[in-house]
Protein backbone atom coordinates (compact mmCIF):
# COMPACT_ATOMS: atom_id res chain seq x y z
CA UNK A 1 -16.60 25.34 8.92
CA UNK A 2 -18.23 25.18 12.43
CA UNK A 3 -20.37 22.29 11.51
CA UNK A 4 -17.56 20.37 9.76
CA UNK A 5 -18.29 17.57 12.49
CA UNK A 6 -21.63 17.66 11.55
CA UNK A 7 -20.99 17.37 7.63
CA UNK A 8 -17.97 14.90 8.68
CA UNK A 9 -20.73 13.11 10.32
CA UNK A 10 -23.37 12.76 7.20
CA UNK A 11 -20.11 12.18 4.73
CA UNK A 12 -18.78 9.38 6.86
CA UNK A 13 -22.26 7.85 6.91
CA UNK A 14 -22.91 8.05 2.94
CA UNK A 15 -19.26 6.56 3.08
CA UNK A 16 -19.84 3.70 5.27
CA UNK A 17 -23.07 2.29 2.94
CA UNK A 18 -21.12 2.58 -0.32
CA UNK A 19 -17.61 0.43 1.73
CA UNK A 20 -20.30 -2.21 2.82
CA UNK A 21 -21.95 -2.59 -0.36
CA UNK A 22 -18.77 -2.60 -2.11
CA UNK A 23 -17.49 -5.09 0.29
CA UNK A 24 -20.02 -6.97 -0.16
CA UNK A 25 -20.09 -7.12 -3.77
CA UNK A 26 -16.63 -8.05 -4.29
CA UNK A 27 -16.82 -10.99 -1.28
CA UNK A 28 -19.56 -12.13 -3.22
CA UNK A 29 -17.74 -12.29 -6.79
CA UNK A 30 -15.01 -14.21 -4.99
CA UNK A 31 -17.62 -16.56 -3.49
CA UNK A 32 -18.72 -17.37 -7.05
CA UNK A 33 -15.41 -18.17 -8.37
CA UNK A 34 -12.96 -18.22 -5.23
CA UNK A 35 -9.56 -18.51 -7.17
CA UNK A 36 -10.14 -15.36 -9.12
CA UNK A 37 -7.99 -13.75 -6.23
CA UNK A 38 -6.49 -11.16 -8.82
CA UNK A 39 -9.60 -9.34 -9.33
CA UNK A 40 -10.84 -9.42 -6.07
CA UNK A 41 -7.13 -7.76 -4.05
CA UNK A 42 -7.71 -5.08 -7.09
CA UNK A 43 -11.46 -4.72 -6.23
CA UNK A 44 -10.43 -4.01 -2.46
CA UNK A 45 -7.49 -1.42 -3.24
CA UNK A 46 -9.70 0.23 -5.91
CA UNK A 47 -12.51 0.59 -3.53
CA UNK A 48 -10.22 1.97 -0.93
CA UNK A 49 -8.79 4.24 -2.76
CA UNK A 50 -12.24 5.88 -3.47
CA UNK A 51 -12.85 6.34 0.13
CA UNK A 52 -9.32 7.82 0.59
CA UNK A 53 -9.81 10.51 -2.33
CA UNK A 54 -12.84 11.53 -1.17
CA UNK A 55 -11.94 11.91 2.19
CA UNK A 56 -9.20 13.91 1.01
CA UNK A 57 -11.28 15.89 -1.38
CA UNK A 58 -13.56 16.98 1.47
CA UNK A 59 -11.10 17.69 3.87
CA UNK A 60 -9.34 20.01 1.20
CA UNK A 61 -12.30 21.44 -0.56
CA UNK A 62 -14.79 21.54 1.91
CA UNK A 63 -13.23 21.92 5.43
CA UNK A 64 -10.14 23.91 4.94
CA UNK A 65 -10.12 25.21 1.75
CA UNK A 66 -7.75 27.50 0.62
CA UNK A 67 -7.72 30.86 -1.96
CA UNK A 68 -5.04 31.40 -2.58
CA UNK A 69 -1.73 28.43 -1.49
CA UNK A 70 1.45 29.56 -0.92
CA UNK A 71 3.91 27.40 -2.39
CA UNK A 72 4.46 25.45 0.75
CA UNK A 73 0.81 25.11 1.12
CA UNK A 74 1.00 21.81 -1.01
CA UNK A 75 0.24 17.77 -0.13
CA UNK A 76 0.32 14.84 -2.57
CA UNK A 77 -0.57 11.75 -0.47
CA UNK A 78 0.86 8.26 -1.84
CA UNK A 79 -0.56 4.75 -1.38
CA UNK A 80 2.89 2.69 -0.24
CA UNK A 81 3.51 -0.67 0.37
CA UNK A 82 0.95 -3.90 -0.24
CA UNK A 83 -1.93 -0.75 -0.83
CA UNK A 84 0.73 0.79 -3.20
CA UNK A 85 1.07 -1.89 -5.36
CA UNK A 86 -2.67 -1.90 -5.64
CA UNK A 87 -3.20 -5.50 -3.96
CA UNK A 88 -5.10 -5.66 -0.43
CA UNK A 89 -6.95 -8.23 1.25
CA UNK A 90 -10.31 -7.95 2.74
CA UNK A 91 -8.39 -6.61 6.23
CA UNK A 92 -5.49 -5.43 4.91
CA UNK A 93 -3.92 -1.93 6.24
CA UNK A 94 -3.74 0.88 4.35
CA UNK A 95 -0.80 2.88 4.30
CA UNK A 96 -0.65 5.98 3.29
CA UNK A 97 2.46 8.81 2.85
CA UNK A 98 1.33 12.48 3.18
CA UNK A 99 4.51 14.40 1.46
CA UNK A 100 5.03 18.12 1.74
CA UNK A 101 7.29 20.32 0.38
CA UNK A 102 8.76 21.48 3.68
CA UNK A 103 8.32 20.68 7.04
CA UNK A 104 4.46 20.69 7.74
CA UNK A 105 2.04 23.57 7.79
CA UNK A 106 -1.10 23.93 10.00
CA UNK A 107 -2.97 23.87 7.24
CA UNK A 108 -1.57 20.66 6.03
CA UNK A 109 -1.76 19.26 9.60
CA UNK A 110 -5.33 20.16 10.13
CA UNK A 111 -6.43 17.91 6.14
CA UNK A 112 -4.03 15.52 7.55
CA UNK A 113 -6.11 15.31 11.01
CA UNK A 114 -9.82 15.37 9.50
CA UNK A 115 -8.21 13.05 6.96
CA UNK A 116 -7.73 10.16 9.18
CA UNK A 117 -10.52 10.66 11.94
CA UNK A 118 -12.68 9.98 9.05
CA UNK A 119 -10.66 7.00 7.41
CA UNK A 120 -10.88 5.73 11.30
CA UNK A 121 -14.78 6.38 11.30
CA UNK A 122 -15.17 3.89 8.48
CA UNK A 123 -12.51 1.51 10.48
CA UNK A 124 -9.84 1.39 8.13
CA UNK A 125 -6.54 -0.16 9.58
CA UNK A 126 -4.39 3.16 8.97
CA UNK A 127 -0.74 3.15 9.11
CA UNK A 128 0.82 6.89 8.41
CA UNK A 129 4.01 8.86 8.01
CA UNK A 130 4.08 12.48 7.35
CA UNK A 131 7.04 13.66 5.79
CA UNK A 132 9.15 16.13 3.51
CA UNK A 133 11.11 14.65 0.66
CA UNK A 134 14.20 15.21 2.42
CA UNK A 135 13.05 13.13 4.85
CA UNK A 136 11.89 10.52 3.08
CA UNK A 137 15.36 9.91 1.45
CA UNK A 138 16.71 10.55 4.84
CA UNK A 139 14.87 7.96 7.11
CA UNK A 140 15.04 5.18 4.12
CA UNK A 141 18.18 5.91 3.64
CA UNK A 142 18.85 3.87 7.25
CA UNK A 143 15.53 2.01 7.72
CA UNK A 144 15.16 -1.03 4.71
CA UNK A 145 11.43 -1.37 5.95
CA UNK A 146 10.29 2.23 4.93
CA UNK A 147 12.83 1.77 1.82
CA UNK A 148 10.74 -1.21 0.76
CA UNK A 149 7.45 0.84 1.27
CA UNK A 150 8.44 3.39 -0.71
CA UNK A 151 9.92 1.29 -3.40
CA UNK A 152 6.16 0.90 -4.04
CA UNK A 153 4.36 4.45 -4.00
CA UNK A 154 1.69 5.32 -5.69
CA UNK A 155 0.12 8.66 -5.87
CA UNK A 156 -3.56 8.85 -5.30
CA UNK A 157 -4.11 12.43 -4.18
CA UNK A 158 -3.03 16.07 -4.00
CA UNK A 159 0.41 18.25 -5.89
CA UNK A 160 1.62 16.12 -8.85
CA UNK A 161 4.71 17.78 -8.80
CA UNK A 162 5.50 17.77 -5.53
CA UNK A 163 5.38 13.86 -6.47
CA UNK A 164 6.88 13.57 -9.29
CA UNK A 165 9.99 15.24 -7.24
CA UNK A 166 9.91 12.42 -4.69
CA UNK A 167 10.40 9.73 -7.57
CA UNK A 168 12.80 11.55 -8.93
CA UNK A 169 14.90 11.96 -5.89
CA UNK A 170 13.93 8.30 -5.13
CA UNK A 171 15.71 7.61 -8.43
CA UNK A 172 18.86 9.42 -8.34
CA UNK A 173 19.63 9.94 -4.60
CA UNK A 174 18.21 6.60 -3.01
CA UNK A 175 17.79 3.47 -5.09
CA UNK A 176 20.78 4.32 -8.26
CA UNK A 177 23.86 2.43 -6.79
CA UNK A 178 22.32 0.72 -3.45
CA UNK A 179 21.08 -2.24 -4.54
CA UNK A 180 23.56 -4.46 -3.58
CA UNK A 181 23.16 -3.27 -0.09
CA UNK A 182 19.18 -3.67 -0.52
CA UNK A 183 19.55 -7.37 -1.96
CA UNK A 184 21.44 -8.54 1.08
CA UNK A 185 19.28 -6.55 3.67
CA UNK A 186 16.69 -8.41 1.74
CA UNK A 187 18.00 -12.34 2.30
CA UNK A 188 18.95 -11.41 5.25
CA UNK A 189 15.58 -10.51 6.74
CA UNK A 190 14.24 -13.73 4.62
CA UNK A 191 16.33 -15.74 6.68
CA UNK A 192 15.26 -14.73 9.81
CA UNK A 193 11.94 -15.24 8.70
CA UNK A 194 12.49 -18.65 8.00
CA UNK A 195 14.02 -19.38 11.11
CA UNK A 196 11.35 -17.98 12.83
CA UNK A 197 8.61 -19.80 10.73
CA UNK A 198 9.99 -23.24 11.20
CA UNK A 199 10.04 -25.71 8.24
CA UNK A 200 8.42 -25.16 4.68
CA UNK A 201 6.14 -28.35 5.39
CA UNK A 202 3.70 -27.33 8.17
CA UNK A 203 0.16 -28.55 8.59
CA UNK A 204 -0.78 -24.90 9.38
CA UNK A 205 1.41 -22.65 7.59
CA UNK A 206 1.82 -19.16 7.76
CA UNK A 207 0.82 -18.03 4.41
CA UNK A 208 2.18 -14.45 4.88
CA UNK A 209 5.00 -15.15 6.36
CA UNK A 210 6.10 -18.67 5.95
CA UNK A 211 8.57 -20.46 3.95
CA UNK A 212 7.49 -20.08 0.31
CA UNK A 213 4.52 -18.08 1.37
CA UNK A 214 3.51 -14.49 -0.11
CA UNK A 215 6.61 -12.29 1.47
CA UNK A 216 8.98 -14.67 -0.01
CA UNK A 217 7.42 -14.01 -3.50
CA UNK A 218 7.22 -10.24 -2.90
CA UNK A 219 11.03 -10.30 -1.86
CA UNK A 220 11.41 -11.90 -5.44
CA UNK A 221 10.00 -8.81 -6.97
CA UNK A 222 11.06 -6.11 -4.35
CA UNK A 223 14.65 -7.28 -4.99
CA UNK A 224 13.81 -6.86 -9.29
CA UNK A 225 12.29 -4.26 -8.77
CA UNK A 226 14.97 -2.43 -7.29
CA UNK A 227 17.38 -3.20 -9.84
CA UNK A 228 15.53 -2.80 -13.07
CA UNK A 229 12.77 -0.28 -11.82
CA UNK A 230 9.98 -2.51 -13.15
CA UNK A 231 6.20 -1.99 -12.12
CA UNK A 232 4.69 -5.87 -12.89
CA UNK A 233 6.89 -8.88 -12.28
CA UNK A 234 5.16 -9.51 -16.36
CA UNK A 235 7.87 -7.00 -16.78
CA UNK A 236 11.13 -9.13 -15.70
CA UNK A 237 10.46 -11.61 -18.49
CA UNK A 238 11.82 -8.81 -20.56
CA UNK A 239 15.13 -8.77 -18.22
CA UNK A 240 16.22 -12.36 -18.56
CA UNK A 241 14.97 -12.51 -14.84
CA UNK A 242 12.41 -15.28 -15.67
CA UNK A 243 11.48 -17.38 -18.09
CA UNK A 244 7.55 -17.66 -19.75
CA UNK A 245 7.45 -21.03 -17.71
CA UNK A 246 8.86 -19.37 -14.56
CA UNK A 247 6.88 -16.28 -14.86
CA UNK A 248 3.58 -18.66 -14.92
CA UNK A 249 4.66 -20.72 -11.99
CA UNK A 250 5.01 -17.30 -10.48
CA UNK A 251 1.73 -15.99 -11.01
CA UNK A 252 -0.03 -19.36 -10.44
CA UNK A 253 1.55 -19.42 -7.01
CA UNK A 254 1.06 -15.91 -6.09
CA UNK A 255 -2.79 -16.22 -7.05
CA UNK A 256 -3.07 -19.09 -4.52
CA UNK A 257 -1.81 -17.65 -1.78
CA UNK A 258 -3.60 -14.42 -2.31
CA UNK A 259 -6.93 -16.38 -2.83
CA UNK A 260 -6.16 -18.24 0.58
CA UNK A 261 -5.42 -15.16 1.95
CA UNK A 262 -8.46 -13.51 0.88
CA UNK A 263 -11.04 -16.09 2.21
CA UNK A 264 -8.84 -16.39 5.49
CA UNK A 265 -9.78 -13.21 6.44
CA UNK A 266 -13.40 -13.14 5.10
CA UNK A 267 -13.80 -16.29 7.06
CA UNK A 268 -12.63 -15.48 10.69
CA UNK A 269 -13.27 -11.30 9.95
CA UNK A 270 -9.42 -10.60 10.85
CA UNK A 271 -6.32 -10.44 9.17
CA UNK A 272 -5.23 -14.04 9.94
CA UNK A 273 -2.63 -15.22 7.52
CA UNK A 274 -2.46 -18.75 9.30
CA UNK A 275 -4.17 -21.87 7.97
């Protein structure tokens, strides 16, 4: 409506109290017990994604509602990569997918728009594609960075089946029969991170990107993933991938570095990953 700046104005504000109390809730949880790392990357994602919906919900329902949708009229918006897998740090970006049907409308442009000025208002890091299906399986088809995001959507908003179609074409006309490909597009960008990072034993590692730091771990499961279509890395136990003992090594390692991560950035107020 003609005051939607106005109303974006007062939601944005109502928004901003509720992010720093949550915030400062869950910062102050982890300060109490500082490995529990687990519930505090959940805490973050969950709290993000309740500013996302109901940014979404007012910028569908409230500033450009429509009647009566025609069928191309439709958006499902997807959490991808570390925010798709439900894990985020206190500074961690959030990336988000806004699928149509067919190429996009101006009414799916204009949610899209009052969509992110608000997400910006609260000062969320946003990174954003919006894209048809086709396109999606196009431009991952050729790019193993937005194959690897989209390896790990998850729908938060909008047309479920419009989503449901992009996992299903994900499925059949992306991931069935590539992953050899993806496994050695995989090591190969490991190695290049390693020679980039310099040796495992640093005094001030990297522990993003360094040699057995966080990506390493995630290229672990990325790699599983793609092959057995698994949603917790609990879940390659049952694949002969790991063992019980390996599988807590795993998670013992991956809680570490996410703890470090976590008071890294509450610390310096960034996203610094090194120590």
């Amino acid at each position: 409506g003609p005051d939607s700046a106005e109303t974006r104005a007062r939601m944005v504000d109502i928004l901003k109290s509720a992010q720093k109390t949550g915030r400062m809730a869950i910062a102050e949880a982890l300060n109490r017990r500082p490995m529990a790392a687990h519930e505090a990357t959940r805490s973050y994602s969950w709290l993000t994604d309740c500013l996302v919906q109901t940014v979404l919900r007012f910028a569908t329902e409230q500033v450009h509602p429509l009647s009566t949708p025609t069928d191309s009229e439709r958006i499902a918006v997807f959490a991808v990569g570390g925010y798709g897998r439900g894990e985020m740090a206190p500074q961690s970006d959030v990336d988000l997918l806004f699928l149509t049907p067919y190429k996009v409308t101006p009414w799916a442009e204009s949610v899209i728009e009052t969509t992110l000025y608000a997400l910006w208002d609260l000062k969320l890091k946003i990174g954003h594609a919006s894209r048809t299906v086709k396109e999606c399986i196009r431009l991952a088809g050729d790019d193993f960075t937005i194959r690897t995001a989209l390896l790990e959507n998850r729908f938060i908003f909008g047309d479920e089946p419009l989503a449901e179609t992009l996992r299903e074409k994900l499925r059949t006309d992306l991931f069935e029969g590539t992953a050899r490909e993806f496994i050695e597009a995989k090591l190969a960008e490991r190695d290049t991170r390693h020679i980039k990072q310099g040796a495992r034993y640093k005094v001030e590692p990297n522990v993003k990107e360094g040699k057995g730091g966080k990506r390493d771990l995630q290229s672990l499961f990325w790699i599983s993933k793609y092959l057995y279509q698994v949603d917790r890395v609990r879940d390659l136990i049952d694949h002969g991938m790991l063992t019980e003992e390996e599988f807590d090594r795993f998670a013992e390692a991956e809680n570490f570095l996410w703890a470090t991560r976590c008071h890294l950035h509450l610390s310096t107020g960034r996203a610094a990953e090194q120590l």
